[in-house]
PDB file of N, CA and C in Angstrom:
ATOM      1  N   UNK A   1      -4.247 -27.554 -18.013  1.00  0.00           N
ATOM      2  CA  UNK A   1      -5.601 -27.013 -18.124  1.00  0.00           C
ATOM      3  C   UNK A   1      -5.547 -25.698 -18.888  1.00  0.00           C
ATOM      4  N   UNK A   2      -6.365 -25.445 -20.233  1.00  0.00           N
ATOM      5  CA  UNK A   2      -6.160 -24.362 -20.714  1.00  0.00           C
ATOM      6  C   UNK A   2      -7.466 -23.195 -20.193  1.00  0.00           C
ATOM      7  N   UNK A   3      -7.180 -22.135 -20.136  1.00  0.00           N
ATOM      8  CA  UNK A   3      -7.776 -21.423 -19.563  1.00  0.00           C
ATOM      9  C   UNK A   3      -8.578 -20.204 -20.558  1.00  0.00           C
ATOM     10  N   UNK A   4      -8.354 -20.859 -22.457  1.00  0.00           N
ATOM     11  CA  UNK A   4      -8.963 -20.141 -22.981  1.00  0.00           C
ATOM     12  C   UNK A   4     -10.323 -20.644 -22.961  1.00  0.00           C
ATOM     13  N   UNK A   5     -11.537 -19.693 -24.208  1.00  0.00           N
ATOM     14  CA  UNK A   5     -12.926 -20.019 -23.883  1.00  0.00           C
ATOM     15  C   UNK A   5     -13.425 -18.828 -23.731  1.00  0.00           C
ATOM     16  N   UNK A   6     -14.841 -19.138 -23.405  1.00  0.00           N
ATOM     17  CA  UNK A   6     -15.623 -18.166 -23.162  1.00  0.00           C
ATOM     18  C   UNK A   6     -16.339 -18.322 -21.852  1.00  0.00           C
ATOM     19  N   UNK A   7     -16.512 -17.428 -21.327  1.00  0.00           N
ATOM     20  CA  UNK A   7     -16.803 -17.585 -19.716  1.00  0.00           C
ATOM     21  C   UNK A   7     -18.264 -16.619 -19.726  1.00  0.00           C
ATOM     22  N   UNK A   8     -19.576 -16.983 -19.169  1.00  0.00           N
ATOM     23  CA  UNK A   8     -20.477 -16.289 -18.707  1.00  0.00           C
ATOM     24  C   UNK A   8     -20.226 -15.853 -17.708  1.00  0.00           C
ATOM     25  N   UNK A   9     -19.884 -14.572 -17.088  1.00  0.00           N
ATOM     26  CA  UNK A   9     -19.433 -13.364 -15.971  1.00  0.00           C
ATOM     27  C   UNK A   9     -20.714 -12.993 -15.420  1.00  0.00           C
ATOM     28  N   UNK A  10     -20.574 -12.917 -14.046  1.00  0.00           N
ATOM     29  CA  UNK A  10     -21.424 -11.561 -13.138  1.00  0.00           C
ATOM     30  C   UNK A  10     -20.169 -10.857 -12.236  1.00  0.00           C
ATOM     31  N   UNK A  11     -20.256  -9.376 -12.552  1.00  0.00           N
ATOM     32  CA  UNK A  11     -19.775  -8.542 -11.808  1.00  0.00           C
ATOM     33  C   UNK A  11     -20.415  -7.605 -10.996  1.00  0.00           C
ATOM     34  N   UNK A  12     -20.307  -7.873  -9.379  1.00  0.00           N
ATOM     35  CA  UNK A  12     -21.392  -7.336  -8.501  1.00  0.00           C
ATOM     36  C   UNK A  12     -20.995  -5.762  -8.915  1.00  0.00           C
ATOM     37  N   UNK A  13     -21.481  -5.063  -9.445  1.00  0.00           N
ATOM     38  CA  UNK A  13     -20.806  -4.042  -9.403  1.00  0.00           C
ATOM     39  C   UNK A  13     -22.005  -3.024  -8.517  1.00  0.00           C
ATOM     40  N   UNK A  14     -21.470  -1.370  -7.907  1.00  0.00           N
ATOM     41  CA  UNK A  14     -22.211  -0.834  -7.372  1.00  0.00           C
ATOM     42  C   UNK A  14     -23.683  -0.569  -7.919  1.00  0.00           C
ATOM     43  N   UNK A  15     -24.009  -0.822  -9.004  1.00  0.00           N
ATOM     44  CA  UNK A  15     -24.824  -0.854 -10.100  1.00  0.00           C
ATOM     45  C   UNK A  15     -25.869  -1.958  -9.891  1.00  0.00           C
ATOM     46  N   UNK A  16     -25.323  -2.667  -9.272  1.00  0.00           N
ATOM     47  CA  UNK A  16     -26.215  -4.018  -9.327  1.00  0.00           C
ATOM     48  C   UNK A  16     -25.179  -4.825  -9.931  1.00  0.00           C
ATOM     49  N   UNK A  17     -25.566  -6.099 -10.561  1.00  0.00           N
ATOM     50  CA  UNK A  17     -24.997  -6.907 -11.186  1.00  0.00           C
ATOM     51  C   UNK A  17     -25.417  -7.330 -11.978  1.00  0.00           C
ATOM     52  N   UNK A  18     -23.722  -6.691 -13.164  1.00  0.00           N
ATOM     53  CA  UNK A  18     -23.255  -6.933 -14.419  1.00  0.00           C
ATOM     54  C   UNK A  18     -23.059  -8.262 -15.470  1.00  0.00           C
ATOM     55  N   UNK A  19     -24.023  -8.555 -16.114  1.00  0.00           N
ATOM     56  CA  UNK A  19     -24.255 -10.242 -16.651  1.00  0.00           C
ATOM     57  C   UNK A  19     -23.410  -9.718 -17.613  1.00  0.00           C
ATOM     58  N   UNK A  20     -22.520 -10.192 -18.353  1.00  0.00           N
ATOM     59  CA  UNK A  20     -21.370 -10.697 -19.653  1.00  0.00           C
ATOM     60  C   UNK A  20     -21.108 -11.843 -19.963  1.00  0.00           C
ATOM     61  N   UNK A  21     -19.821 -11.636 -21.211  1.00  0.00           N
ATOM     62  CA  UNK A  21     -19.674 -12.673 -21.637  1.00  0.00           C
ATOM     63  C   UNK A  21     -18.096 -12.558 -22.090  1.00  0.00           C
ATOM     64  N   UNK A  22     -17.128 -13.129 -21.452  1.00  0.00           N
ATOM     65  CA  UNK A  22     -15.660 -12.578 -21.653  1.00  0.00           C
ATOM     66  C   UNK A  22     -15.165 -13.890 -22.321  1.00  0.00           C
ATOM     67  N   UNK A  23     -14.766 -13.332 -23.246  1.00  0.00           N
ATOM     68  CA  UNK A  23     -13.712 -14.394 -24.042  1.00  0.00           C
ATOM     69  C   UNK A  23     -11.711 -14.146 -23.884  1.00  0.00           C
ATOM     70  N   UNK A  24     -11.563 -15.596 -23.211  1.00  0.00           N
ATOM     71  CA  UNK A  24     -10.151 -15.614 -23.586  1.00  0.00           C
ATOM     72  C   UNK A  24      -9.598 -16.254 -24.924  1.00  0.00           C
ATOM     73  N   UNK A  25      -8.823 -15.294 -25.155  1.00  0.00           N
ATOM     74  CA  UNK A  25      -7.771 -16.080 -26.424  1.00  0.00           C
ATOM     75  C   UNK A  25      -6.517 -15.940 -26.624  1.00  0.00           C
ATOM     76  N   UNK A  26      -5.658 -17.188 -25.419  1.00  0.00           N
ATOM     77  CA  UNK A  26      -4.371 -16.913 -25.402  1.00  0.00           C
ATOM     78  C   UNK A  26      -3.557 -16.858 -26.626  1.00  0.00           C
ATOM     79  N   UNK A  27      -2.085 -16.346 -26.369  1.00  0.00           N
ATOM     80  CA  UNK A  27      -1.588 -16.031 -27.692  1.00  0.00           C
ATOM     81  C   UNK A  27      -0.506 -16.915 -28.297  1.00  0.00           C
ATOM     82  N   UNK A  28       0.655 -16.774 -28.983  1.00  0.00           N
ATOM     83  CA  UNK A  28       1.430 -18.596 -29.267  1.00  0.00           C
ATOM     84  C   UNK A  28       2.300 -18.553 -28.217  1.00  0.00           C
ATOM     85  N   UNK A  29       2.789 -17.531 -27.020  1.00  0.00           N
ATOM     86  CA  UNK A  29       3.569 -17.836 -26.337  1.00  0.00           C
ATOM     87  C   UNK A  29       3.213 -18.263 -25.248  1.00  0.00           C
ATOM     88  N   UNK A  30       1.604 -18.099 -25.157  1.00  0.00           N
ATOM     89  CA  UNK A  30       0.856 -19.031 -23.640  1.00  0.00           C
ATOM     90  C   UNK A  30       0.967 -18.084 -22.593  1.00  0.00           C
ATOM     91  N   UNK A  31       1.726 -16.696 -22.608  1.00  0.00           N
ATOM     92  CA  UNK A  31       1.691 -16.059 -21.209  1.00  0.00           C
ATOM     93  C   UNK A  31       1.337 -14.789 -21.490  1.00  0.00           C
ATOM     94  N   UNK A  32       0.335 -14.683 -22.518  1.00  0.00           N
ATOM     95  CA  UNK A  32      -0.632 -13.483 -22.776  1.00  0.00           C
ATOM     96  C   UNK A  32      -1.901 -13.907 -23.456  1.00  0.00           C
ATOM     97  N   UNK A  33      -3.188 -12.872 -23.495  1.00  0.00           N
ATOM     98  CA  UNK A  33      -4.370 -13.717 -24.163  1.00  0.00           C
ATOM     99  C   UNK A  33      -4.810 -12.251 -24.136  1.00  0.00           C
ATOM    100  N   UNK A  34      -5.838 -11.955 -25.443  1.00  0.00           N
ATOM    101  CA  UNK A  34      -6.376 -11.087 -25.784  1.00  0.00           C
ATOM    102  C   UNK A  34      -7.515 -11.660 -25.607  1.00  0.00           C
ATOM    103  N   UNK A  35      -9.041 -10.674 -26.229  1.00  0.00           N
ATOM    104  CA  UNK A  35     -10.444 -11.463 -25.514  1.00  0.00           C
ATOM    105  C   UNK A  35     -11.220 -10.195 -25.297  1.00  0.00           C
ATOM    106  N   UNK A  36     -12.344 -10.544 -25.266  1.00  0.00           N
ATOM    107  CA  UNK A  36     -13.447  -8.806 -24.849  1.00  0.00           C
ATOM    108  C   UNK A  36     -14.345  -9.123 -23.602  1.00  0.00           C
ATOM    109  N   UNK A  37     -14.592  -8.673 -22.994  1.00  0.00           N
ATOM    110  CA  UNK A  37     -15.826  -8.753 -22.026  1.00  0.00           C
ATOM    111  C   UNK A  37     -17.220  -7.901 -22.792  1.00  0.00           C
ATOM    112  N   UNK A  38     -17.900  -8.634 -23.414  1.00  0.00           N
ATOM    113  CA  UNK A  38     -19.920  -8.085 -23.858  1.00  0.00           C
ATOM    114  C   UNK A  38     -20.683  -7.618 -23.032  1.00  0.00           C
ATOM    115  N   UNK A  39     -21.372  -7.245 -22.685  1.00  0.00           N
ATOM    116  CA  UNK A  39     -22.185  -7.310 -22.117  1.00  0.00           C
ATOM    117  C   UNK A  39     -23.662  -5.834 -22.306  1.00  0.00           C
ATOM    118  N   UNK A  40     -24.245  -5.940 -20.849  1.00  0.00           N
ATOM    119  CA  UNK A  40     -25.175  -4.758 -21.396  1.00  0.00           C
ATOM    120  C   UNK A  40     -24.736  -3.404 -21.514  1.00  0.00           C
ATOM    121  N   UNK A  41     -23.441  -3.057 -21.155  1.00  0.00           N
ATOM    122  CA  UNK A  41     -23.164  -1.737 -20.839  1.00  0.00           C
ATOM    123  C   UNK A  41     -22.093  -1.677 -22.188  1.00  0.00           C
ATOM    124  N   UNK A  42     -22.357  -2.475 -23.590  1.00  0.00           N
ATOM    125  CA  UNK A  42     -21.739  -2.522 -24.119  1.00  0.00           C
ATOM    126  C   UNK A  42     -20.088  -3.532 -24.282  1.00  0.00           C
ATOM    127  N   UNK A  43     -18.959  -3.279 -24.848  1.00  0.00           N
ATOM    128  CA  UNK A  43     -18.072  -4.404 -25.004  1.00  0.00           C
ATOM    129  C   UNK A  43     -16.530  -3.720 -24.899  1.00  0.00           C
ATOM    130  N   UNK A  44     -15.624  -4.045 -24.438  1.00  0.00           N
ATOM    131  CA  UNK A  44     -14.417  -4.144 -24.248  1.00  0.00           C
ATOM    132  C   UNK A  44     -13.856  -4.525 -24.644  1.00  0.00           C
ATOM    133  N   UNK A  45     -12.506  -4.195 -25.084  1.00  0.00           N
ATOM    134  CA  UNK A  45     -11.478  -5.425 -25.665  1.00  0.00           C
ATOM    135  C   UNK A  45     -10.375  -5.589 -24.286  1.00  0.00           C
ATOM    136  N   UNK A  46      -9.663  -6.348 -24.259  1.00  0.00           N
ATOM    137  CA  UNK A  46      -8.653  -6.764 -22.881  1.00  0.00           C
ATOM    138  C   UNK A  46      -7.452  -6.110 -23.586  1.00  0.00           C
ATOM    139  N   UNK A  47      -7.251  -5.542 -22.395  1.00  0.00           N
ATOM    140  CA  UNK A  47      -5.505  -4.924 -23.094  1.00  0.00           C
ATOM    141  C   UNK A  47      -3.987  -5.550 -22.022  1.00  0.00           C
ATOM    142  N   UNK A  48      -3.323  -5.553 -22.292  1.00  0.00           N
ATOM    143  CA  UNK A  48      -2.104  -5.921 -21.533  1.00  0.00           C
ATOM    144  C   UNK A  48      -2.654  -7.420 -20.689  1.00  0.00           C
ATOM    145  N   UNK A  49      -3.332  -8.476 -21.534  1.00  0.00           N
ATOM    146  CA  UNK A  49      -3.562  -9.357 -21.132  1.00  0.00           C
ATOM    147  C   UNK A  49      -2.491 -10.635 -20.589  1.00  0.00           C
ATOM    148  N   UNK A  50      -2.503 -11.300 -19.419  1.00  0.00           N
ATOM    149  CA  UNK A  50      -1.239 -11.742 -18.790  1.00  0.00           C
ATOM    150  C   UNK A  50      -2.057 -13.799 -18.427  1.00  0.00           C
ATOM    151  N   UNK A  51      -1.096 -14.413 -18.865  1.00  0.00           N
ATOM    152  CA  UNK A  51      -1.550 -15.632 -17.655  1.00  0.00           C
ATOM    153  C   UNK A  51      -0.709 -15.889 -17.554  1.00  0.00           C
ATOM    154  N   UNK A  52      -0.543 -16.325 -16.059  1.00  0.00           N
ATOM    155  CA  UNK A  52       0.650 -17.020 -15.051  1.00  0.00           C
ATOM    156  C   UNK A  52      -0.245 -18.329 -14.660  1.00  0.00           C
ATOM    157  N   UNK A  53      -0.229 -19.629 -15.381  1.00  0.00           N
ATOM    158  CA  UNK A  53      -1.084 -20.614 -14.609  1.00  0.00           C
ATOM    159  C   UNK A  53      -1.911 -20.495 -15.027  1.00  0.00           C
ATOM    160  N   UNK A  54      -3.024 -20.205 -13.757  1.00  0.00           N
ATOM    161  CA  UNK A  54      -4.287 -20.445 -14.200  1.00  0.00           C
ATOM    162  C   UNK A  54      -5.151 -18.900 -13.068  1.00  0.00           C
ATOM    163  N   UNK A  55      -4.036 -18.088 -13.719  1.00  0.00           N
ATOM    164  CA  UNK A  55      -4.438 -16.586 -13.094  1.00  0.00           C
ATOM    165  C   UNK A  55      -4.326 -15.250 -14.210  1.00  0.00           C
ATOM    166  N   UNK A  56      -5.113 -14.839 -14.460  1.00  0.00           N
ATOM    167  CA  UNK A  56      -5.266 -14.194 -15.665  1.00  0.00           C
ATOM    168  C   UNK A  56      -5.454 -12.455 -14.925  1.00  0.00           C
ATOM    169  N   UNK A  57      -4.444 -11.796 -15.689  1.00  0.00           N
ATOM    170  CA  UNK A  57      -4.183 -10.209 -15.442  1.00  0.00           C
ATOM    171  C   UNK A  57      -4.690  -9.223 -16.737  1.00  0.00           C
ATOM    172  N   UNK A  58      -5.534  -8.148 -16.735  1.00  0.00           N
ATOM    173  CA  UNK A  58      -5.668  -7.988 -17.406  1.00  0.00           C
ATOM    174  C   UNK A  58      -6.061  -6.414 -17.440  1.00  0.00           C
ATOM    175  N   UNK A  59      -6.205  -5.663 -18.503  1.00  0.00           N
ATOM    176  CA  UNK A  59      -7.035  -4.254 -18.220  1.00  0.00           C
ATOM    177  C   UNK A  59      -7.998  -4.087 -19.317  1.00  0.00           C
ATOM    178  N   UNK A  60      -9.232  -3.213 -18.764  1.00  0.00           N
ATOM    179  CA  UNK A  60     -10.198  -2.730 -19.810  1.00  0.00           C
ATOM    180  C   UNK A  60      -9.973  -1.413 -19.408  1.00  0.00           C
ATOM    181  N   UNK A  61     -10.775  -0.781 -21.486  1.00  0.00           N
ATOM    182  CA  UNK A  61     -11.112   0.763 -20.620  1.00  0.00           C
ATOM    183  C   UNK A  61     -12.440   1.053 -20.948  1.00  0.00           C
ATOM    184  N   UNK A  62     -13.159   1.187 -19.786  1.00  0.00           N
ATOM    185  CA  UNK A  62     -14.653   0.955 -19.806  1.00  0.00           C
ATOM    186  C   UNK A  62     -14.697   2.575 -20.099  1.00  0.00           C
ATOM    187  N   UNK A  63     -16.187   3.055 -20.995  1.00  0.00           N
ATOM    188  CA  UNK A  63     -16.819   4.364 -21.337  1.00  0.00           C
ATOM    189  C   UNK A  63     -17.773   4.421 -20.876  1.00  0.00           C
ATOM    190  N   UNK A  64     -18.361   3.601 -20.464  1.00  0.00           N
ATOM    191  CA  UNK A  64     -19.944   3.924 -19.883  1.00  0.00           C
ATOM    192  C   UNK A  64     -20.186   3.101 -18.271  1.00  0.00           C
ATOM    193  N   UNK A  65     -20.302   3.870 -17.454  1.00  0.00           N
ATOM    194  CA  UNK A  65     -21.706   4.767 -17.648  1.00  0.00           C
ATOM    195  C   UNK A  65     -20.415   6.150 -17.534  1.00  0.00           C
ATOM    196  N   UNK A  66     -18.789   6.022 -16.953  1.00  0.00           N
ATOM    197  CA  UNK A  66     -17.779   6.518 -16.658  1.00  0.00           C
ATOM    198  C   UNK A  66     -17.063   6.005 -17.589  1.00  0.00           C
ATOM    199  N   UNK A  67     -15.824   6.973 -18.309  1.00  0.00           N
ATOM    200  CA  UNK A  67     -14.476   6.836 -18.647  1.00  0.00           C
ATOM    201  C   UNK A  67     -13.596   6.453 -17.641  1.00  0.00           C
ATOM    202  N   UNK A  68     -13.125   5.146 -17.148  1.00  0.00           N
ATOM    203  CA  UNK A  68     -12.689   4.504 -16.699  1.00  0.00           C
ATOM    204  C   UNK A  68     -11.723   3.158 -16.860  1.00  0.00           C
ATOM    205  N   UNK A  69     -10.288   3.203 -16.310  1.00  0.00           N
ATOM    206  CA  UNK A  69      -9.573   2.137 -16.738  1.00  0.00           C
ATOM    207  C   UNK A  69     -10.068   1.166 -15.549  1.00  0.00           C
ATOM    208  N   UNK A  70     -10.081  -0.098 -16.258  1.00  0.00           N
ATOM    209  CA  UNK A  70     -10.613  -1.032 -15.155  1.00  0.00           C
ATOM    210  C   UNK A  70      -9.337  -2.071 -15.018  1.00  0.00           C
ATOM    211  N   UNK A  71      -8.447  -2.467 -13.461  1.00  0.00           N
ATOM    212  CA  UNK A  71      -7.426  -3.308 -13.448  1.00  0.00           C
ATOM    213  C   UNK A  71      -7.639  -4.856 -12.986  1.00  0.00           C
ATOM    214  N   UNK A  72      -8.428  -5.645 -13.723  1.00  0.00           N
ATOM    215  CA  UNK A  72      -8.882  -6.983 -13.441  1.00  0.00           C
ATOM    216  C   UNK A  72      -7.747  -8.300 -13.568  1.00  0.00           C
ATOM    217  N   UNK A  73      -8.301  -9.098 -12.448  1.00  0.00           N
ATOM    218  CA  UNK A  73      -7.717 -10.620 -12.258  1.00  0.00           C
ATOM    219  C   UNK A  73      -8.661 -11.479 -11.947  1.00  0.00           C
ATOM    220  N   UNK A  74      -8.269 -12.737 -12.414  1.00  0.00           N
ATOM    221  CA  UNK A  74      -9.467 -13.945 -12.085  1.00  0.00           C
ATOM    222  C   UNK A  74      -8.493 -15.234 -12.105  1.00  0.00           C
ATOM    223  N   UNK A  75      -8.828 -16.453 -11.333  1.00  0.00           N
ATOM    224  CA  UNK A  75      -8.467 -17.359 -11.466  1.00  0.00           C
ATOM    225  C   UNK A  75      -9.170 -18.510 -11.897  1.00  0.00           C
ATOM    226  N   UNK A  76      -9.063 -19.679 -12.986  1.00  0.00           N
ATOM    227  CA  UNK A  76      -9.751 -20.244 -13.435  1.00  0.00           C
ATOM    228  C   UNK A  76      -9.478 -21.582 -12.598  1.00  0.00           C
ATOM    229  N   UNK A  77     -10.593 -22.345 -11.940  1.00  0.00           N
ATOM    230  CA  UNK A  77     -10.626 -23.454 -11.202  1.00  0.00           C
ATOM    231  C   UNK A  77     -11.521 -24.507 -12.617  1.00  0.00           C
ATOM    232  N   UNK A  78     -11.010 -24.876 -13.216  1.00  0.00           N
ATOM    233  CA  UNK A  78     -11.584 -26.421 -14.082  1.00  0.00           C
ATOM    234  C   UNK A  78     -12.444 -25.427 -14.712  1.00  0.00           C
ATOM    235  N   UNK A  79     -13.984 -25.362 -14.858  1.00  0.00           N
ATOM    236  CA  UNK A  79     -15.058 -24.165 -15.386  1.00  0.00           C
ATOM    237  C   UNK A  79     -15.205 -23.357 -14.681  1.00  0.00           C
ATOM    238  N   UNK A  80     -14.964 -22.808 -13.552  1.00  0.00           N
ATOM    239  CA  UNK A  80     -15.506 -21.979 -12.390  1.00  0.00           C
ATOM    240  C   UNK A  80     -14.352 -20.188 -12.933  1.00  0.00           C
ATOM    241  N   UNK A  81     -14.573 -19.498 -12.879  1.00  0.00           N
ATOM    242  CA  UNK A  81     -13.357 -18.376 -12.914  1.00  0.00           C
ATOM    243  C   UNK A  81     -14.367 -17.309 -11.494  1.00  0.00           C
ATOM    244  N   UNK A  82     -13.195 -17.099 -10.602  1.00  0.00           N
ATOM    245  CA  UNK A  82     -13.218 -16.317  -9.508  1.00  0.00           C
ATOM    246  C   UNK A  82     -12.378 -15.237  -9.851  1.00  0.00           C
ATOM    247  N   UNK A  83     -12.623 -14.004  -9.560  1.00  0.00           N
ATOM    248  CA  UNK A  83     -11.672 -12.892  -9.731  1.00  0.00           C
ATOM    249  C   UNK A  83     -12.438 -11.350  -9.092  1.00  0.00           C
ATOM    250  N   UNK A  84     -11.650 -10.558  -9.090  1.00  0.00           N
ATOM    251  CA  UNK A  84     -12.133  -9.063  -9.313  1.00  0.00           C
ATOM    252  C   UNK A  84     -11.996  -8.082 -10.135  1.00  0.00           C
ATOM    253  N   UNK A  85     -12.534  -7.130 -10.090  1.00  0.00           N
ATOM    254  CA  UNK A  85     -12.473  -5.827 -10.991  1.00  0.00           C
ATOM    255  C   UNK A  85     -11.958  -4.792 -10.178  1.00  0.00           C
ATOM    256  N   UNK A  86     -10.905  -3.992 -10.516  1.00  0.00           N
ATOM    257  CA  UNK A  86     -10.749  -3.487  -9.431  1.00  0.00           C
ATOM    258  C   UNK A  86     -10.860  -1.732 -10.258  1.00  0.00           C
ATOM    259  N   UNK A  87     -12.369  -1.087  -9.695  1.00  0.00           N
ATOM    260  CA  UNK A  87     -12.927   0.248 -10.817  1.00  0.00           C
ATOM    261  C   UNK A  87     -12.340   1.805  -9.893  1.00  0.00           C
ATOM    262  N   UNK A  88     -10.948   2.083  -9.970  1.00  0.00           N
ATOM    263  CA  UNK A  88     -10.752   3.044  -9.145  1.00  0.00           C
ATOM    264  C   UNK A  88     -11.399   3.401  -7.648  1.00  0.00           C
ATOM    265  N   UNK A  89     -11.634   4.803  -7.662  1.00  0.00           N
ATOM    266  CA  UNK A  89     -12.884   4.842  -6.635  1.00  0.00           C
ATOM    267  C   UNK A  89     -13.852   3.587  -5.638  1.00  0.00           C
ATOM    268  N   UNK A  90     -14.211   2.853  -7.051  1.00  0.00           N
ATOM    269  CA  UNK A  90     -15.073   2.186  -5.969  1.00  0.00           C
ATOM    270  C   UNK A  90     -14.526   1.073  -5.661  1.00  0.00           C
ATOM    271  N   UNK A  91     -12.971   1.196  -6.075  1.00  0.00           N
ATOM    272  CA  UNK A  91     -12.603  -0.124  -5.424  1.00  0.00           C
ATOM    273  C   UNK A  91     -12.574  -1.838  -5.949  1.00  0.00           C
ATOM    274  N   UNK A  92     -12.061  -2.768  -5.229  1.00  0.00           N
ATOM    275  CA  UNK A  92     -12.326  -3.920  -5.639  1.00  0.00           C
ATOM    276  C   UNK A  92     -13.784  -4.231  -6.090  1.00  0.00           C
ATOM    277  N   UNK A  93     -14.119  -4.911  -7.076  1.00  0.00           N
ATOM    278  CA  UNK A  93     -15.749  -5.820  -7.308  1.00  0.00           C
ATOM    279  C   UNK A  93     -15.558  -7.003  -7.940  1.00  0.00           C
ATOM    280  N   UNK A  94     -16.017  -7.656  -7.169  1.00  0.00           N
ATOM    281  CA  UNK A  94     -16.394  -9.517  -7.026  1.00  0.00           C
ATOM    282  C   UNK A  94     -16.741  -9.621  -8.776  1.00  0.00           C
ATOM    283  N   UNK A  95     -15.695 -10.475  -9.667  1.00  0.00           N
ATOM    284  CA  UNK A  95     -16.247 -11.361 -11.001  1.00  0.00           C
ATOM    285  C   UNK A  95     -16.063 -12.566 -10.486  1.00  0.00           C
ATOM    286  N   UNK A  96     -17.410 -13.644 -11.243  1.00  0.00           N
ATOM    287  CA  UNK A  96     -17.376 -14.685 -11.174  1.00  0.00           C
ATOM    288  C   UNK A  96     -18.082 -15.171 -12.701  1.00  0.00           C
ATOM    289  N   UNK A  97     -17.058 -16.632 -13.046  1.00  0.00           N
ATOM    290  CA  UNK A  97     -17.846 -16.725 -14.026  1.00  0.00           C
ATOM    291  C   UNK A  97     -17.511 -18.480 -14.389  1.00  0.00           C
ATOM    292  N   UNK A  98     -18.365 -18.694 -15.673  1.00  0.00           N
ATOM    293  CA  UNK A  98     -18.945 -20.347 -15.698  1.00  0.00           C
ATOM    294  C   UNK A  98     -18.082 -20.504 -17.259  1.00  0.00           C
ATOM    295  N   UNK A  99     -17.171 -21.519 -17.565  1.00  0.00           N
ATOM    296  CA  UNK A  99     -17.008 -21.926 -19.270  1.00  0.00           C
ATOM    297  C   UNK A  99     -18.143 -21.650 -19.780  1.00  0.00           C
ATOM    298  N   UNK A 100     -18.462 -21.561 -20.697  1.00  0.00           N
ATOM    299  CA  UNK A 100     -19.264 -22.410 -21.548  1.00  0.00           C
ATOM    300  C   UNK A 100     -19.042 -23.445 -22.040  1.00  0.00           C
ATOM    301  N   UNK A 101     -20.201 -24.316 -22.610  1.00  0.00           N
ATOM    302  CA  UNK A 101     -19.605 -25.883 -23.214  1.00  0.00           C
ATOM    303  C   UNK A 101     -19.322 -26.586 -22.105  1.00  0.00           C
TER     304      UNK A 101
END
């Protein structure tokens, strides 16, 4: 099961919840993937991107509404991706998200 694509995201964040659009794009050795998360608070690129399976490690560094490194994981079930964000301070926050297509 490949786990690249584009995934429609909500991240409950303290904010309310964060609608995106995160793209994976693994790389030729299959156990890294680069990719951005869109959305309204602006766009990200994925840095130190990791897959083991069908569990994806990854970091952003978010600027808004805070300068903030963000340390995220998700696991991809068939279209479904479950994961968190984990934003310093406030801790773990619930991502969930859908393939597209």
């Amino acid at each position: 099961m490949s786990v690249a694509g584009t995934y429609d995201t909500v991240v409950k964040s303290p904010m309310g919840d964060q609608k995106g659009t995160f793209t994976v794009v693994p790389g030729d050795d299959g156990n890294t993937f680069t990719g951005s998360m869109a959305g309204g608070m602006g766009s990200m690129d994925v840095k130190d991107g990791t897959i083991d399976g069908n569990t994806l490690k990854w970091k952003m560094d978010m600027t808004v509404p805070m300068p903030m490194e963000l340390n995220c994981e998700a696991t991809v079930d068939g279209d479904q991706m479950t994961g968190k964000v984990n934003a310093g301070a406030f801790g773990d926050i619930p991502l969930t998200g859908q393939k597209q297509g």
